[in-house]
Protein backbone atom coordinates (compact mmCIF):
# COMPACT_ATOMS: atom_id res chain seq x y z
CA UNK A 1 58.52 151.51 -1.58
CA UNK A 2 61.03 151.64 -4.33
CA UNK A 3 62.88 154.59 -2.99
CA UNK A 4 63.34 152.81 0.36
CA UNK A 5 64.58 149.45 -1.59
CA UNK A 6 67.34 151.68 -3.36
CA UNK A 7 68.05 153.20 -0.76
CA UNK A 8 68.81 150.25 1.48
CA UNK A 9 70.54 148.77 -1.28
CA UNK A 10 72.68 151.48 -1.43
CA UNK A 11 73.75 151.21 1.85
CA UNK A 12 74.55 148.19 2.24
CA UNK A 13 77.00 148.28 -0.38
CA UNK A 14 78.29 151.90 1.05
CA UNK A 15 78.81 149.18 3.87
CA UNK A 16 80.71 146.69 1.71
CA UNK A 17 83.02 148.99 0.57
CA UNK A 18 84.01 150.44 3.90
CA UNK A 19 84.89 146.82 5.19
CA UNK A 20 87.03 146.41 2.18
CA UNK A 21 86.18 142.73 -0.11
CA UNK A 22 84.14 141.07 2.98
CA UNK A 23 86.23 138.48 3.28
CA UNK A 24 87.43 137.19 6.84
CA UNK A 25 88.59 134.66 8.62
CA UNK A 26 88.28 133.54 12.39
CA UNK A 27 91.15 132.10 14.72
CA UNK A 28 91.48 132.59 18.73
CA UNK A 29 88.02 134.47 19.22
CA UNK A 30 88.62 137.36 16.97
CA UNK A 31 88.35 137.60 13.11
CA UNK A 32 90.09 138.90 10.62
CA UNK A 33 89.44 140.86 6.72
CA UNK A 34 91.68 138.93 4.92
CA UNK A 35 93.18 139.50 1.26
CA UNK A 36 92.93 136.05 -0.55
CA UNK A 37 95.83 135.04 -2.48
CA UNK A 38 95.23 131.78 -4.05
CA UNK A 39 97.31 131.74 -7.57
CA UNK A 40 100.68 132.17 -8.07
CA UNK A 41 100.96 135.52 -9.21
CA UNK A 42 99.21 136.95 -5.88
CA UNK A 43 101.15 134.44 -3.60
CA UNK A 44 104.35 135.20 -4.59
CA UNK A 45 103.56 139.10 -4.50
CA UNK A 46 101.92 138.92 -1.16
CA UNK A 47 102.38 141.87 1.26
CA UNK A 48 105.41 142.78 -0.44
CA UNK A 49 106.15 146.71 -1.13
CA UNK A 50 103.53 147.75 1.71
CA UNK A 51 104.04 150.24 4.19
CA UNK A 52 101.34 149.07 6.68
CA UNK A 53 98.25 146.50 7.49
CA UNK A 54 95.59 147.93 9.31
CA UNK A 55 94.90 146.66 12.78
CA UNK A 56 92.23 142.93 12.46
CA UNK A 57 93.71 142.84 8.54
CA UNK A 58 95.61 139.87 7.05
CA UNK A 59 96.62 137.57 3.89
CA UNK A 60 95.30 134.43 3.57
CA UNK A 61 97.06 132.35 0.82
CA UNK A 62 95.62 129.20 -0.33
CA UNK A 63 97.51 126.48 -2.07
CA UNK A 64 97.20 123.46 -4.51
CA UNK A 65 99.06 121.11 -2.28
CA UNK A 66 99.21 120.17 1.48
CA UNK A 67 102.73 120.14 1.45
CA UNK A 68 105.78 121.46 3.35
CA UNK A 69 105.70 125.18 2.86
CA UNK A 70 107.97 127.90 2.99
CA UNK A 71 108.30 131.62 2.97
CA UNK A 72 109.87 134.64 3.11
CA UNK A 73 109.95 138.41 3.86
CA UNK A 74 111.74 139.65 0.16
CA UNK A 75 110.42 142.99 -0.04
CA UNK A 76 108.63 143.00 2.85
CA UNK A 77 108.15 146.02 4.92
CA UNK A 78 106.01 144.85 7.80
CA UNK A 79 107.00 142.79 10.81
CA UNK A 80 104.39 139.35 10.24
CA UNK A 81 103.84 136.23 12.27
CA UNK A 82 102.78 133.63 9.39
CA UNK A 83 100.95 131.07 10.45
CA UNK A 84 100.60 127.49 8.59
CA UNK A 85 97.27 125.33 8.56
CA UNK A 86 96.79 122.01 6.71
CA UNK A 87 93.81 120.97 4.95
CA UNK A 88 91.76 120.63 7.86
CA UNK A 89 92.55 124.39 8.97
CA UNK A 90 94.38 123.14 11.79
CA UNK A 91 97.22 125.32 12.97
CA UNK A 92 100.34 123.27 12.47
CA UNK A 93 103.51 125.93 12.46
CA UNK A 94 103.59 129.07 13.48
CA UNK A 95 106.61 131.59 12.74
CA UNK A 96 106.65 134.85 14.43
CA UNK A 97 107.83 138.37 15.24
CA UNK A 98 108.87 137.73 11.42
CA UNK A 99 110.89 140.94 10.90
CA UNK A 100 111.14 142.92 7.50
CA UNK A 101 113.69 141.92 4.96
CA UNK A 102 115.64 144.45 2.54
CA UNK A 103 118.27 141.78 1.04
CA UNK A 104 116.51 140.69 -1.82
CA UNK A 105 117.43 136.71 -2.59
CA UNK A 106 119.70 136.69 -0.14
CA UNK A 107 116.45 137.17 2.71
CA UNK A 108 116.19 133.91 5.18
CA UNK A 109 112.95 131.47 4.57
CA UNK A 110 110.68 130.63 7.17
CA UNK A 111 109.05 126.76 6.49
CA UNK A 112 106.66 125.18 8.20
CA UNK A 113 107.36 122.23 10.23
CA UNK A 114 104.60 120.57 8.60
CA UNK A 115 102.52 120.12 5.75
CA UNK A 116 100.47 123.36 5.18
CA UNK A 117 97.51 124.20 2.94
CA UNK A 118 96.72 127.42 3.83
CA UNK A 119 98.94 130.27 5.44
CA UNK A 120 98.02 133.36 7.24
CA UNK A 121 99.79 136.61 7.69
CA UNK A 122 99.40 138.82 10.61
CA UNK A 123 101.03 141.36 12.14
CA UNK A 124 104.08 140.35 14.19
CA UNK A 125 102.38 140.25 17.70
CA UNK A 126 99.00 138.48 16.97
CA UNK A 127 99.63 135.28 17.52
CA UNK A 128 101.29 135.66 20.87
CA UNK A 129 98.12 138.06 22.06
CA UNK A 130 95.70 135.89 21.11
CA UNK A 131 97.69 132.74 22.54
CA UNK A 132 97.45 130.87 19.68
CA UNK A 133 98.78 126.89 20.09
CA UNK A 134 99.35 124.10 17.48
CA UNK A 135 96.23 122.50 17.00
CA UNK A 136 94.03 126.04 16.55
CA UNK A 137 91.37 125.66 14.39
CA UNK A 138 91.06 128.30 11.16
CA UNK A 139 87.33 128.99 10.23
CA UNK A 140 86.83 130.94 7.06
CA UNK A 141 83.65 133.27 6.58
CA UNK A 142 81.27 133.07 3.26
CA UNK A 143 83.28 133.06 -0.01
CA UNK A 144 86.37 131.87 0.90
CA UNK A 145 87.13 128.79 -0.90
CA UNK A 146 87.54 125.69 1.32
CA UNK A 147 89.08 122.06 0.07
């Protein structure tokens, strides 16, 4: 009996580490593994300096504030549509087909037109495939932290 208990155990975290930290979120009937970037450091790295994000992958960044936010593509390799909830998880501003940016400082922001808690990266081309409208509810899976 304890063979089979380490070896189930085993597998199922084989099983965690092929779907990456186990974090995901869900918007327009599909979900997403998500990165979670919720202090400074990993928000204002982001997705910067990467070549590629695998197909149903994203970057969820949480903030302190509901506020106005803004972004941009500095270093950015990968076309993204970002996508702005409030506290509520509410999609409130979307910006998409975001293309890469090489100019360093000089690269345009993208703000939301609203206050934002939480923002989402995708690749460019989610958020018109999935259809997604203001108003789109976010729902986080198990060990994402929620306000």
């Amino acid at each position: 009996m304890l063979l089979k208990t380490v070896i189930a155990t085993g597998l199922l975290l084989l099983a965690g580490c092929a779907s990456g930290n186990g974090l995901w979120v869900d918007i327009g009937g599909e979900r997403y593994q998500v990165e979670v970037a919720d202090d400074n450091a990993e928000r204002a790295r982001g997705l910067m300096f990467r070549d590629a994000l695998a197909d149903g992958h994203g970057m969820l960044f949480i903030h302190e504030r509901e506020e106005p936010q803004a972004y941009w593509m500095k270093n950015t390799r990968i076309p993204l549509d970002i996508l702005y909830f409030d506290a509520s998880r509410a999609l409130v501003s979307q910006q998409r087909d975001v293309p890469p940016c090489t100019a360093g400082n000089a690269c345009p922001s993208y703000p939301s037109d609203a206050a934002a808690l939480y923002v989402l990266e995708l690749n460019a081309g989610e958020a018109a495939r999935l259809g997604l409208e203001d108003g789109e509810m976010l729902q986080f899976g198990p060990g994402i932290p929620a306000d």
